[in-house]
C-alpha atoms as a PDB file:
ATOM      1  CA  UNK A   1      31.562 130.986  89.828  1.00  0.00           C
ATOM      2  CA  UNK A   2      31.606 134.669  89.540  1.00  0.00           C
ATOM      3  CA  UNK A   3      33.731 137.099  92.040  1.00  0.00           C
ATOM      4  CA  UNK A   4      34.890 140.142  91.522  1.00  0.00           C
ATOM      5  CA  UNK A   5      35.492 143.150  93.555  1.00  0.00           C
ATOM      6  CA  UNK A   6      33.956 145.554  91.266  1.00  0.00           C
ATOM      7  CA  UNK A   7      30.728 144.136  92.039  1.00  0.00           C
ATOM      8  CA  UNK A   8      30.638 143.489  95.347  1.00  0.00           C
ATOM      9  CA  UNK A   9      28.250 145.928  96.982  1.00  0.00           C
ATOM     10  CA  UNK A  10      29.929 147.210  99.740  1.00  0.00           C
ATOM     11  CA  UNK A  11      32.747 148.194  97.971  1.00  0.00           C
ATOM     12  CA  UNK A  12      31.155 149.909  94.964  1.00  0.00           C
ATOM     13  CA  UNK A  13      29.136 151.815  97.544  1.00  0.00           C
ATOM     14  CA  UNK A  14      32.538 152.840 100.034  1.00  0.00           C
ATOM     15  CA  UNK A  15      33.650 154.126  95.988  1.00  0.00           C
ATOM     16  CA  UNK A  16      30.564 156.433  95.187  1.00  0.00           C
ATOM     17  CA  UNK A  17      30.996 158.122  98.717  1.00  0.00           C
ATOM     18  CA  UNK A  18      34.229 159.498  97.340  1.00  0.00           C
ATOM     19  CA  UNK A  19      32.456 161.060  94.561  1.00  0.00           C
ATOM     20  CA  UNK A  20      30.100 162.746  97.557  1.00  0.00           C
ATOM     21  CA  UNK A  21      30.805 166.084  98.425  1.00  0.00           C
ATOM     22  CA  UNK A  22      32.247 165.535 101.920  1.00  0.00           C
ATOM     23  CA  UNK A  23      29.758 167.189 104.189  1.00  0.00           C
ATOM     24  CA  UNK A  24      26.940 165.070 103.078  1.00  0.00           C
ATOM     25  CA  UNK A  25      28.795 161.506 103.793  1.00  0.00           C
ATOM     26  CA  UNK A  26      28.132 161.592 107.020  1.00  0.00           C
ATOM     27  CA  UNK A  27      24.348 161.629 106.733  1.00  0.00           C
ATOM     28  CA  UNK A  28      24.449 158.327 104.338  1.00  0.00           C
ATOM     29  CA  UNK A  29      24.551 154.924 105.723  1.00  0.00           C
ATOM     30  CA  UNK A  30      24.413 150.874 104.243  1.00  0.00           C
ATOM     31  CA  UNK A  31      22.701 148.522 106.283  1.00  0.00           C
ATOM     32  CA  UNK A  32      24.194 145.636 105.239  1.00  0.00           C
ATOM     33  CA  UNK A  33      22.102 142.115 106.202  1.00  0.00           C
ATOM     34  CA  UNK A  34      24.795 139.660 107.673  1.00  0.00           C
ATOM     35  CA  UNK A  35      24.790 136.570 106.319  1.00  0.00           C
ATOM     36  CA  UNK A  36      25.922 133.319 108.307  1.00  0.00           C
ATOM     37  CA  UNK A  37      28.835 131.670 106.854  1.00  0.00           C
ATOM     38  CA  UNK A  38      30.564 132.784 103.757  1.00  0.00           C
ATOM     39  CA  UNK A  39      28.905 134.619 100.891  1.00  0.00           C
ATOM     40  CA  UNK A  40      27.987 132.957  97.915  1.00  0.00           C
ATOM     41  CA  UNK A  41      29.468 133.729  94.871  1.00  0.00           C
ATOM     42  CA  UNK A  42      27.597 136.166  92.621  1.00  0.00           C
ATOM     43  CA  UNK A  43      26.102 133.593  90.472  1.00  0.00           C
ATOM     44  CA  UNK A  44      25.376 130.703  92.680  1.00  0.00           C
ATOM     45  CA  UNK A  45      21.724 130.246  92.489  1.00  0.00           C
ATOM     46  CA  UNK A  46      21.901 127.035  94.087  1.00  0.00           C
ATOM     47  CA  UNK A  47      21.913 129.406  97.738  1.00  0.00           C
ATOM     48  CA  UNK A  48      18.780 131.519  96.589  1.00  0.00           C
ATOM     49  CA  UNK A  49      16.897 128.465  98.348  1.00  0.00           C
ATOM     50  CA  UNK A  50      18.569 128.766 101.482  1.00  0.00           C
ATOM     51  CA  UNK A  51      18.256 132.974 101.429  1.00  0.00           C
ATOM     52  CA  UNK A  52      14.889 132.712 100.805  1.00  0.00           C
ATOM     53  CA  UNK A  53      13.834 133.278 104.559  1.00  0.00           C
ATOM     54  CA  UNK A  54      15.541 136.723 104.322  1.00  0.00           C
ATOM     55  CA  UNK A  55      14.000 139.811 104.585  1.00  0.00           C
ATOM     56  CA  UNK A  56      15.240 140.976 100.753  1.00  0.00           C
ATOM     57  CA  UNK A  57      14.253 138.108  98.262  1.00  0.00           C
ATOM     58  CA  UNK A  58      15.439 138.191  94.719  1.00  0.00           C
ATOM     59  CA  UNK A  59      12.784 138.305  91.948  1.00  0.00           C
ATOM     60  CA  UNK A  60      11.412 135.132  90.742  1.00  0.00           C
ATOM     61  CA  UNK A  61      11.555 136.329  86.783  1.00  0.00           C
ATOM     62  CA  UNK A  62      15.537 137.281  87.491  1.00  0.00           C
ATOM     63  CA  UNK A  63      16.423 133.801  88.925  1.00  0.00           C
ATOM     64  CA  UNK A  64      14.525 131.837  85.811  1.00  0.00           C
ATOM     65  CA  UNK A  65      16.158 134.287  83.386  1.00  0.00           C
ATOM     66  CA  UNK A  66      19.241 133.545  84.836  1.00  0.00           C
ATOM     67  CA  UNK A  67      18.940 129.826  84.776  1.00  0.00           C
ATOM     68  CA  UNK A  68      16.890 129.852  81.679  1.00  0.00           C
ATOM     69  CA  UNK A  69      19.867 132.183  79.472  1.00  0.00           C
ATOM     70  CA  UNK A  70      22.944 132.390  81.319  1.00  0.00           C
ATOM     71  CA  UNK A  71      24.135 128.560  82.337  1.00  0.00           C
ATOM     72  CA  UNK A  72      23.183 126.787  78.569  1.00  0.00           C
ATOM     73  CA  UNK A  73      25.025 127.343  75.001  1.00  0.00           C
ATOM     74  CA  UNK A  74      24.402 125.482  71.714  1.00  0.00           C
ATOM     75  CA  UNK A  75      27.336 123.345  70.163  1.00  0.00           C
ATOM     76  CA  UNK A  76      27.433 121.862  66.100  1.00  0.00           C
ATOM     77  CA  UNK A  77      28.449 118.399  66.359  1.00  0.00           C
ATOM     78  CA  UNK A  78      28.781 118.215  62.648  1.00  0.00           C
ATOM     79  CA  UNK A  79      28.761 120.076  59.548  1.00  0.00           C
ATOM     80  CA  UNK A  80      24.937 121.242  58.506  1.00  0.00           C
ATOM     81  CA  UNK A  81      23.815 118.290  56.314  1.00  0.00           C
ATOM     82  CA  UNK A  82      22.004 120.163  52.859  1.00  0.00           C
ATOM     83  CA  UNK A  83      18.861 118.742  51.960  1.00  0.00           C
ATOM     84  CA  UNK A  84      16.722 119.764  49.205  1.00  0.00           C
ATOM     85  CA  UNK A  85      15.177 122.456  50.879  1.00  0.00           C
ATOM     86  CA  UNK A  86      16.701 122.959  54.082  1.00  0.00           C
ATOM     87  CA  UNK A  87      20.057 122.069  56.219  1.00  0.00           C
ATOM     88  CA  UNK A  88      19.484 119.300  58.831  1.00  0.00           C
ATOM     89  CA  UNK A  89      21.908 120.746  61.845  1.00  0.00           C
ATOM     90  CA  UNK A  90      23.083 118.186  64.523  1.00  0.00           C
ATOM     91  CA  UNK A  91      24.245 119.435  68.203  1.00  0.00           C
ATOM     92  CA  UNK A  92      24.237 119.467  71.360  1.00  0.00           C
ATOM     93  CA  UNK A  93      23.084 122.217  74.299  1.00  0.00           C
ATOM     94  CA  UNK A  94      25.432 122.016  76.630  1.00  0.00           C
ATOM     95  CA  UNK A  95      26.084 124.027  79.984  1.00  0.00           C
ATOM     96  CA  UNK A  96      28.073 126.245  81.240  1.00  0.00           C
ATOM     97  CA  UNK A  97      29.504 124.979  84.892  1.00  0.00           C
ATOM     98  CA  UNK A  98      31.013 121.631  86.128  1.00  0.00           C
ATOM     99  CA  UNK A  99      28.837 119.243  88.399  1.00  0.00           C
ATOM    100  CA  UNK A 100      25.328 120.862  87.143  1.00  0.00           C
ATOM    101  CA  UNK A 101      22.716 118.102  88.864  1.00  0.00           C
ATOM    102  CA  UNK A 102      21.771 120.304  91.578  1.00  0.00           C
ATOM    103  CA  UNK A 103      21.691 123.858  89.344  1.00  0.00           C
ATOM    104  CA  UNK A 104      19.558 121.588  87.068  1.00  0.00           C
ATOM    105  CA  UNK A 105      16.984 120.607  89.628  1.00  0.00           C
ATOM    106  CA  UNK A 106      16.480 124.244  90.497  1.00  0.00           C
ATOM    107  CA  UNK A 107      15.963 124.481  86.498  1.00  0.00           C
ATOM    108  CA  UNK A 108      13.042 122.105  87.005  1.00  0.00           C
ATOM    109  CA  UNK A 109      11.529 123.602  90.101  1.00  0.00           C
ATOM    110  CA  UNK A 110      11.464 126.818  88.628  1.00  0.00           C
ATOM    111  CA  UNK A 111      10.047 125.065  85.287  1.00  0.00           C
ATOM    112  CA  UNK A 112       8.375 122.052  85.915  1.00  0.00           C
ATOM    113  CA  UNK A 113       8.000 119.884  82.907  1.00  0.00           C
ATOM    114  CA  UNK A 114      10.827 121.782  81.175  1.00  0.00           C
ATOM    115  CA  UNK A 115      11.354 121.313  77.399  1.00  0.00           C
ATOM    116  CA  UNK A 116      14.113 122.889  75.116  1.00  0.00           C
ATOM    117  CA  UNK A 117      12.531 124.608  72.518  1.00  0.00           C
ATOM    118  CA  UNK A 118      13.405 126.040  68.884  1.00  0.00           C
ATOM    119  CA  UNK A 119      11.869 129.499  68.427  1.00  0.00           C
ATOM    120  CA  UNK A 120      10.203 127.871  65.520  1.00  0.00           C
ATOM    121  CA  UNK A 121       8.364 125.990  68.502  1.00  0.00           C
ATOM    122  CA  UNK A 122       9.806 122.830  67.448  1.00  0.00           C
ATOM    123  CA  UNK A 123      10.141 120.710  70.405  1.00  0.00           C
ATOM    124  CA  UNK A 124      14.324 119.645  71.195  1.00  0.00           C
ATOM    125  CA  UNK A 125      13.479 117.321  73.906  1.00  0.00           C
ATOM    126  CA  UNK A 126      13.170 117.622  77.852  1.00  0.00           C
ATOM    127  CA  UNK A 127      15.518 118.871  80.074  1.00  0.00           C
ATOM    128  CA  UNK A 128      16.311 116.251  82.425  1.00  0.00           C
ATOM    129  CA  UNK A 129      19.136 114.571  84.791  1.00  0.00           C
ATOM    130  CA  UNK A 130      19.209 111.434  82.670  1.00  0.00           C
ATOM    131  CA  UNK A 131      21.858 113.982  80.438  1.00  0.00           C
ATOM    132  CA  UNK A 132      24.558 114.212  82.713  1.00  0.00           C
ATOM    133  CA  UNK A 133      26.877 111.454  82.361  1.00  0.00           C
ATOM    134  CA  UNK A 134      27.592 109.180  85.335  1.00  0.00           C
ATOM    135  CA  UNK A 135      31.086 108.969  84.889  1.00  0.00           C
ATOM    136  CA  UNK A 136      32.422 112.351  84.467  1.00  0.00           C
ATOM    137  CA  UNK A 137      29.119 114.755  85.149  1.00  0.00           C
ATOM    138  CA  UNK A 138      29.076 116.363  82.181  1.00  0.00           C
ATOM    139  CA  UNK A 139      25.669 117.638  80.557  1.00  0.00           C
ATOM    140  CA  UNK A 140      24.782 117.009  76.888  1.00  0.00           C
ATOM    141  CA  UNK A 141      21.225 117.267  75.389  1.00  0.00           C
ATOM    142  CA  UNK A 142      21.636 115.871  71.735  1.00  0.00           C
ATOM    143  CA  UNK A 143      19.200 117.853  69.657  1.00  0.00           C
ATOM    144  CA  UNK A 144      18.722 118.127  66.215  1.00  0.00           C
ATOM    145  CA  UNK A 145      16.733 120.779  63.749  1.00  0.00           C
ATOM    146  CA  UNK A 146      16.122 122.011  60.432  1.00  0.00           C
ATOM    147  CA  UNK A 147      17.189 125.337  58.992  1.00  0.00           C
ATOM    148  CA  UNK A 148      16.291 127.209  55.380  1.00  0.00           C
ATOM    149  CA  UNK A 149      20.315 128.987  54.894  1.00  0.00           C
ATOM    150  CA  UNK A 150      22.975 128.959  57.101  1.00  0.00           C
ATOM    151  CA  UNK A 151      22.634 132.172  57.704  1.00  0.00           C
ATOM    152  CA  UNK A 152      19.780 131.996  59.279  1.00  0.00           C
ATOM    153  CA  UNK A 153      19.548 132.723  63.008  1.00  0.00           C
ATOM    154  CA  UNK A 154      18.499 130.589  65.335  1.00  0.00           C
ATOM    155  CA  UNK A 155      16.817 130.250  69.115  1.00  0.00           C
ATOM    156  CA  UNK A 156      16.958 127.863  71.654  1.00  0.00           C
ATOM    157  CA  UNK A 157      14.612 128.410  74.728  1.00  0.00           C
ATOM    158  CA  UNK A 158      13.548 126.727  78.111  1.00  0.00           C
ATOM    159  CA  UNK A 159       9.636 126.364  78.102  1.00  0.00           C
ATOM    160  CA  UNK A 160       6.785 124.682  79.942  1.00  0.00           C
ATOM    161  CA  UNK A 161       3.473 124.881  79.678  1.00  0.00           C
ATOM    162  CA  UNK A 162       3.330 128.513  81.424  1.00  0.00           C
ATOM    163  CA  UNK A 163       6.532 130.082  80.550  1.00  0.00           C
ATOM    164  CA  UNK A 164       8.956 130.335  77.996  1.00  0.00           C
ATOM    165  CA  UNK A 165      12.157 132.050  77.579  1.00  0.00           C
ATOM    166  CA  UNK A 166      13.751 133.367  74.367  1.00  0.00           C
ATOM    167  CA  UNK A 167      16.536 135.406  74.956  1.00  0.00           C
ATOM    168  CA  UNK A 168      19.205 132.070  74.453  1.00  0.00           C
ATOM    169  CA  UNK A 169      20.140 132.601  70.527  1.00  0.00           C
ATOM    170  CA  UNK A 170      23.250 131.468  68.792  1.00  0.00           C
ATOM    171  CA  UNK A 171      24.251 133.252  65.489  1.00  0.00           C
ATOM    172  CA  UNK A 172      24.229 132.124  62.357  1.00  0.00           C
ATOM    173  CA  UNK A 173      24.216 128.419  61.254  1.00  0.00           C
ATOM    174  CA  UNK A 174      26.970 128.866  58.646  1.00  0.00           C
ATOM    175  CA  UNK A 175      29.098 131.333  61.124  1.00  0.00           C
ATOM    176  CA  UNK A 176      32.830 129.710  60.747  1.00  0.00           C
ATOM    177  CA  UNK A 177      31.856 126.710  58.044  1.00  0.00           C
ATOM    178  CA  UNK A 178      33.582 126.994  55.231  1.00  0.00           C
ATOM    179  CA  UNK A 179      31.428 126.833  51.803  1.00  0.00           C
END
């Protein structure tokens, strides 16, 4: 999880008053919202649910952007296999926080029926509980995928039949094998 003082809102807005010419601070306010309980950290979207009955609400296209780029990166699990006319790649989209079952089902109410997707539109495969291990909670989507060079770029996505989201890339193929 996220925390860090320089974003937490009431302190970044006690700092700009001291940039404030001092006669005008006094005519500035923050109405801050209070919040039962503890705040959550900055990127725990499993509490947007429960803050939903709020009187601010965050925007539906920031929370699927967030779950849709920010918690999922793309592993090799081998070296690119050379074909005749392509390199067959072999990974595995993994994410980014411990324990994600419950992040996950938020992924799948905010995209029902979601699919990883290449940007060539090749279908990777669903996204789905079944990929976290019992034992140890870890997720692992094996996925697999053609590419022309290896220094060709690549991009992942979360999609449905109504949405899709393409700003999850990973650099080049090749980046780091040696040749």
């Amino acid at each position: 999880m996220m925390s860090s003082p320089s974003m937490d809102g009431k302190q970044g807005f006690l700092e700009a008053l001291n940039y404030l010419p001092h006669l005008s601070t006094p005519d500035i306010f923050r109405l801050d919202q209070a919040i039962d309980g503890t705040l959550p950290e900055l990127d725990d979207v499993c509490s947007l649910e429960a803050m939903s009955n709020m009187d601010f609400a965050v925007p539906a296209e920031l929370v699927r952007t967030i779950l849709a780029s920010a918690l999922f990166f793309f592993e090799l699990d081998e070296t690119p296999i050379q074909g005749k006319a392509s390199f067959h790649c072999r990974g595995s989209v993994l994410f980014s926080r411990p324990n994600p079952a419950e992040i996950l089902q938020r992924v799948l109410v905010e995209f029902p029926g979601a699919r990883f997707k290449s940007g060539q539109d090749l279908d990777l495969g669903s996204i789905d509980l079944v990929d976290i291990c019992r034992f140890c909670g870890y997720f692992r989507k094996r996925v697999d995928f053609r590419v022309t060079s290896l220094d060709e770029m690549v991009t992942i996505e979360i999609a449905n039949d109504t949405f899709s989201r393409k700003d999850w890339w990973f650099p080049q193929i090749g980046a780091g094998i040696p040749r």
